[in-house]
C-alpha atoms as a PDB file:
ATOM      1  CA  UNK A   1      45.624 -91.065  60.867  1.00  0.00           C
ATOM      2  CA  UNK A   2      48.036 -90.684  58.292  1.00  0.00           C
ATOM      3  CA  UNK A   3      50.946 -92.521  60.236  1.00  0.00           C
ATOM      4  CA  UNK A   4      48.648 -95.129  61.163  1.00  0.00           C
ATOM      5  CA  UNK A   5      47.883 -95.977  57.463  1.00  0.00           C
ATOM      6  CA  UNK A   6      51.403 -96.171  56.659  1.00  0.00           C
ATOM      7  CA  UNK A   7      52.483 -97.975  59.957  1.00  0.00           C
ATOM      8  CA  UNK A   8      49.606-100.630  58.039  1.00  0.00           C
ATOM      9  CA  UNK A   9      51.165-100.293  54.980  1.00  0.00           C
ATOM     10  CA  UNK A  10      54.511-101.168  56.404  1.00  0.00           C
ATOM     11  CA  UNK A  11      53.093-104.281  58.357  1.00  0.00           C
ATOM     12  CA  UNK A  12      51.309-105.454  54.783  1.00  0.00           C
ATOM     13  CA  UNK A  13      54.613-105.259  53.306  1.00  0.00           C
ATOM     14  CA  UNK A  14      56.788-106.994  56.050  1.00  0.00           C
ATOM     15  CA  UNK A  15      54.149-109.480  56.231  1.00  0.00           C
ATOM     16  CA  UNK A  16      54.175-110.355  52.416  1.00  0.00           C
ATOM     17  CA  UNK A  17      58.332-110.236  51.572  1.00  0.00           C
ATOM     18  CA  UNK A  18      59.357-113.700  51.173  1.00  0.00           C
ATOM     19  CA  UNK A  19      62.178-114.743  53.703  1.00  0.00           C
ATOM     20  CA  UNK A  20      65.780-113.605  52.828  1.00  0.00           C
ATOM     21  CA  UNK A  21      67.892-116.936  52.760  1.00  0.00           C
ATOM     22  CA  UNK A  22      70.283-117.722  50.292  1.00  0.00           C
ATOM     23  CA  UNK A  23      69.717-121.141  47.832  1.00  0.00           C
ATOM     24  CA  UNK A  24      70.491-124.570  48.939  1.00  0.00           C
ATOM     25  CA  UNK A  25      73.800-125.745  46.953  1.00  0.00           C
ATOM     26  CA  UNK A  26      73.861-129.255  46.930  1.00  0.00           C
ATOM     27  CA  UNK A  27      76.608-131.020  45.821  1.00  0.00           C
ATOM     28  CA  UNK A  28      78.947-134.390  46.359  1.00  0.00           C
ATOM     29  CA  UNK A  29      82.180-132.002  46.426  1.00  0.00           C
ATOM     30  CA  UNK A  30      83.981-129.266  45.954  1.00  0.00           C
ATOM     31  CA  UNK A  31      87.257-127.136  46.341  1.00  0.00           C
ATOM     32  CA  UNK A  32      86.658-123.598  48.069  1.00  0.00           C
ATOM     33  CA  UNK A  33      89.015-120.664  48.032  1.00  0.00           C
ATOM     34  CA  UNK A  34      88.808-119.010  51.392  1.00  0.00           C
ATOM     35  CA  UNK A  35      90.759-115.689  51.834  1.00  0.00           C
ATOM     36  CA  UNK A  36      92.545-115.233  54.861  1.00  0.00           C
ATOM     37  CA  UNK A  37      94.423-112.230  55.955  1.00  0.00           C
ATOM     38  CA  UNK A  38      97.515-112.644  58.158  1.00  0.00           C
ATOM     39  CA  UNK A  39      98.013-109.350  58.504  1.00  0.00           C
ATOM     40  CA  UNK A  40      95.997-105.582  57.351  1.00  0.00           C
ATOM     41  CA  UNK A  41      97.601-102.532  57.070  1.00  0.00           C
ATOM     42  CA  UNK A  42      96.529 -99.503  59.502  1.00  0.00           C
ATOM     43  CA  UNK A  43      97.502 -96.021  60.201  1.00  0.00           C
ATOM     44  CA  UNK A  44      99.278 -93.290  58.273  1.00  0.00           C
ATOM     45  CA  UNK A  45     102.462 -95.618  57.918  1.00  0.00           C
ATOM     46  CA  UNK A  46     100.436 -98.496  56.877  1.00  0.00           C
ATOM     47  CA  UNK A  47     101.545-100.661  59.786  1.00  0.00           C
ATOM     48  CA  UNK A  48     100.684-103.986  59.765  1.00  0.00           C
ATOM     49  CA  UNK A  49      98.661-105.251  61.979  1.00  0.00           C
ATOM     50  CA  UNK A  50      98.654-108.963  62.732  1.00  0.00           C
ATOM     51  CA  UNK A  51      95.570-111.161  63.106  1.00  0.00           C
ATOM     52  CA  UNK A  52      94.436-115.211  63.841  1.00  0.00           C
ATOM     53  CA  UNK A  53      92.740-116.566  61.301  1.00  0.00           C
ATOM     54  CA  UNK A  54      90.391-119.399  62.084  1.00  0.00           C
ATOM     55  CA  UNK A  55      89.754-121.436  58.961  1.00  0.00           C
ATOM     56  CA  UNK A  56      85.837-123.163  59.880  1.00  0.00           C
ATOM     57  CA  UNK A  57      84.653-125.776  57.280  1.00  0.00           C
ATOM     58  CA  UNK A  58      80.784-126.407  58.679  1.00  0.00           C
ATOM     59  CA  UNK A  59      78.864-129.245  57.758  1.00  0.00           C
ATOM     60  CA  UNK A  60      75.380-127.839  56.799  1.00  0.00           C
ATOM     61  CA  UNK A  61      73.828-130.937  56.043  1.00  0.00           C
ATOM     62  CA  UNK A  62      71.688-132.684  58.946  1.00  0.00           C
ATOM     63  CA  UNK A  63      72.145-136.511  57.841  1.00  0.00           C
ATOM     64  CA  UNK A  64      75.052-137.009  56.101  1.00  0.00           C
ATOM     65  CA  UNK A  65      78.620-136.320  57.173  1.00  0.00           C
ATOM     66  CA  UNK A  66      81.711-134.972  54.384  1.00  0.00           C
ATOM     67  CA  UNK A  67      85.163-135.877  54.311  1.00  0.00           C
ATOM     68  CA  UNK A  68      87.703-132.894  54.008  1.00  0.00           C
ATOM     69  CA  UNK A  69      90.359-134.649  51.629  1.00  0.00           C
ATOM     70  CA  UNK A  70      92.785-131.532  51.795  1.00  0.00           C
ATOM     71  CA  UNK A  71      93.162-128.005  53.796  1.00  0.00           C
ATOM     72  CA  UNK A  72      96.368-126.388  51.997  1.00  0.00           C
ATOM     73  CA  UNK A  73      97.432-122.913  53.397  1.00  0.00           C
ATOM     74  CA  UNK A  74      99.412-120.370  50.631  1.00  0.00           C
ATOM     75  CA  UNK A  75     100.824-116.896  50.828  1.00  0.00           C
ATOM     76  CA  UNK A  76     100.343-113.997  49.050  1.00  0.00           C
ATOM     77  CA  UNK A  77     102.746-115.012  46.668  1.00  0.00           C
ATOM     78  CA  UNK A  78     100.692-118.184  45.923  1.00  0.00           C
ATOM     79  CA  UNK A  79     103.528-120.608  47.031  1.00  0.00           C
ATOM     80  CA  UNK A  80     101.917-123.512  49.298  1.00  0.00           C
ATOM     81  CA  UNK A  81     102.886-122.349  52.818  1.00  0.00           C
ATOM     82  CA  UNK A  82     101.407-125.594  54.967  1.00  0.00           C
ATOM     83  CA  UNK A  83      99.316-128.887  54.626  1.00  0.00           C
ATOM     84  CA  UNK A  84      96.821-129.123  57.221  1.00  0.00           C
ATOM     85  CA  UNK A  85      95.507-132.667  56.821  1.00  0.00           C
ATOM     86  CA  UNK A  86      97.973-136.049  56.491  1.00  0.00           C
ATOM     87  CA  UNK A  87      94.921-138.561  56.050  1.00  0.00           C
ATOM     88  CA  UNK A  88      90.865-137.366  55.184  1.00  0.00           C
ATOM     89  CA  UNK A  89      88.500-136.059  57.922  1.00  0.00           C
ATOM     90  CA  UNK A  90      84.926-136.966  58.350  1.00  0.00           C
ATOM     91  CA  UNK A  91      82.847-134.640  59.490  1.00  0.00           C
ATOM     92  CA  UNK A  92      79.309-135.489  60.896  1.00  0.00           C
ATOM     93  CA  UNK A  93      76.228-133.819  60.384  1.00  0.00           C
ATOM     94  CA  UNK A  94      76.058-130.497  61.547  1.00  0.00           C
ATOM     95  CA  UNK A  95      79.565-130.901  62.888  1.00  0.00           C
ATOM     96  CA  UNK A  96      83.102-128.160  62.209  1.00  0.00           C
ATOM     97  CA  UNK A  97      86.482-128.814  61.593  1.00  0.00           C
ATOM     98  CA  UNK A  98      88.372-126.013  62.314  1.00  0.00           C
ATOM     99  CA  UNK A  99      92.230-124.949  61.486  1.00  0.00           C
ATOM    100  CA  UNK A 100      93.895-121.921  63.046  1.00  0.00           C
ATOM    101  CA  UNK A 101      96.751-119.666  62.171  1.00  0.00           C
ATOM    102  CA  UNK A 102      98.024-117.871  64.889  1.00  0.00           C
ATOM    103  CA  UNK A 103      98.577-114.399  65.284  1.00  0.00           C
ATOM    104  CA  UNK A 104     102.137-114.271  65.320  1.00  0.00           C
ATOM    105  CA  UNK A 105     102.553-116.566  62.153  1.00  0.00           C
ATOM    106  CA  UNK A 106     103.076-113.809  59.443  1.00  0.00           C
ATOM    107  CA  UNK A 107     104.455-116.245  56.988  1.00  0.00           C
ATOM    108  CA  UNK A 108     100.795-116.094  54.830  1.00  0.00           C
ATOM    109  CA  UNK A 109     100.775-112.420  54.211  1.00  0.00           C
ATOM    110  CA  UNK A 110      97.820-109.952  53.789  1.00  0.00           C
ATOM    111  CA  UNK A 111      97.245-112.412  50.144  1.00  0.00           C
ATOM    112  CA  UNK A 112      96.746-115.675  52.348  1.00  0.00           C
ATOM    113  CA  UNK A 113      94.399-118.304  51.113  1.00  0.00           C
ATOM    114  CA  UNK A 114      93.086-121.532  51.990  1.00  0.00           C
ATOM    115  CA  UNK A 115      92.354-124.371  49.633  1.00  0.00           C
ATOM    116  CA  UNK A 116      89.574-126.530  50.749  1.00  0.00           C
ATOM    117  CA  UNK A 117      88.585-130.045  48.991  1.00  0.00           C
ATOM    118  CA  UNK A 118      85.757-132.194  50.071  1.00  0.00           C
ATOM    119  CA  UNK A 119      83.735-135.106  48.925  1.00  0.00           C
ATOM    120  CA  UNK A 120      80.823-136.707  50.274  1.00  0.00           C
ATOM    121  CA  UNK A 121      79.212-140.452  49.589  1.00  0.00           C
ATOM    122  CA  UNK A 122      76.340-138.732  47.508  1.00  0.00           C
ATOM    123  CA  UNK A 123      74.915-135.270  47.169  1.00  0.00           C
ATOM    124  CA  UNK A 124      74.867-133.624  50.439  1.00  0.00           C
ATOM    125  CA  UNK A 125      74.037-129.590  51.336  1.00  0.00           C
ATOM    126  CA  UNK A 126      77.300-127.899  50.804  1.00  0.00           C
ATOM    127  CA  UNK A 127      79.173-127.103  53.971  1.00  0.00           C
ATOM    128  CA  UNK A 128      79.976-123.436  54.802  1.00  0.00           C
ATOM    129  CA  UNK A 129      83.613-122.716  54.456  1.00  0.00           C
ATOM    130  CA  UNK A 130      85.001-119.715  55.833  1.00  0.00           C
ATOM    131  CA  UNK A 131      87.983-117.809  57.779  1.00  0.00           C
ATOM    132  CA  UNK A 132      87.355-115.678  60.836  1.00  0.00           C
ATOM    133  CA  UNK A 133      89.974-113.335  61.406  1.00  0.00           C
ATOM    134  CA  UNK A 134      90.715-111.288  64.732  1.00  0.00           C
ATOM    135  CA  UNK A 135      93.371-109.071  66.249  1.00  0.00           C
ATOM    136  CA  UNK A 136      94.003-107.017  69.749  1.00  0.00           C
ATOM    137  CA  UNK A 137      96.660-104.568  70.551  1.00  0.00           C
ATOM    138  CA  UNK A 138      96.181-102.668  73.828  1.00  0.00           C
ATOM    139  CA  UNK A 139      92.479-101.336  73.485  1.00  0.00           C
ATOM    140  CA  UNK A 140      92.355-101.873  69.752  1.00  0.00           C
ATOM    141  CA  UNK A 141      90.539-104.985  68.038  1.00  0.00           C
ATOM    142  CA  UNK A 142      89.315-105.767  64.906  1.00  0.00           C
ATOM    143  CA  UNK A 143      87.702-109.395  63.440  1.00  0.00           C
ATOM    144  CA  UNK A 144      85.892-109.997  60.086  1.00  0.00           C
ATOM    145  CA  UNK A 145      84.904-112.937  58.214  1.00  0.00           C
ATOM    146  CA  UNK A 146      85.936-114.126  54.695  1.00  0.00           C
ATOM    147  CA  UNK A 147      82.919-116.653  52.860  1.00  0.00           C
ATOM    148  CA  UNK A 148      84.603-119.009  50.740  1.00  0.00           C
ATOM    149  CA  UNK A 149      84.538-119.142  47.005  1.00  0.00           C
ATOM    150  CA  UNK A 150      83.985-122.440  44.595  1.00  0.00           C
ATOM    151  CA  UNK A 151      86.376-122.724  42.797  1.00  0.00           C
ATOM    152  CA  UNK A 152      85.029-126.004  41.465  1.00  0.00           C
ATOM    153  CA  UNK A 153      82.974-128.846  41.392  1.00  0.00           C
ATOM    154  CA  UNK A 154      84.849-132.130  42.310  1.00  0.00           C
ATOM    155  CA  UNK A 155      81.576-134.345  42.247  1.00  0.00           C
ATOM    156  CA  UNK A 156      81.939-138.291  41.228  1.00  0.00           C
END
């Protein structure tokens, strides 16, 4: 009886917590500071271990497309490593652009960062910027995601 009334309880409570979704950022541009990692330490010796980064700039918005204006890649040391973009890219609704750093390129560091800017026609959901980052060595593997960061609003 007594784990049936709680079993309700439980059920009332599921049933009555709103849904868990973060706020709708709307906006007609930005730049985003995505943290990448080109390499993580492991181990006793604090080996490095070398990982891709995928840099994926997702347009959340289901009508109108973005234009990425710049993708910069810089080290650790904050010195601009590689431009990704010579002219603007549109990207349609619900569409990615994506930009990858391969495993063997070490020349970011475990500091790496992407700058991302973007601008839109008119206020459009914010696109999702981030950085997946993976690695495999024999039977080892590892792969996280970095969310990008506003760094600020670049609206007209």
């Amino acid at each position: 009886m007594i784990r049936r009334c709680l079993l309700t309880v439980f059920a009332l409570t599921l049933a009555a917590t709103p849904a868990l979704a973060e706020t709708v950022i709307i906006s007609s541009g930005q730049t985003v500071y995505v943290p990448v990692y080109s390499h993580i330490y492991q181990g006793i010796k604090a080996r490095p271990y070398n990982l891709s980064a995928l840099l994926s700039i997702r347009n959340t918005d289901p009508s109108n497309a973005i234009t990425v204006t710049s993708v910069r890649y810089y080290g650790s040391d904050g010195t601009l490593v590689k431009k990704f973009l010579e002219e603007p890219v549109v990207v349609q609704p619900l569409a990615t652009a994506e930009h990858l750093i391969m495993e063997r390129d070490t020349s970011g560091g475990s500091g790496a960062n992407f700058l991302v800017q973007w601008n839109a026609s008119g206020p459009v959901n914010a696109p999702l910027v981030q950085a997946v980052m993976i690695g495999t060595a024999s039977t080892q593997g590892i792969s996280f995601v970095c969310d990008g960061w506003v760094i600020s609003e670049d609206g007209r």
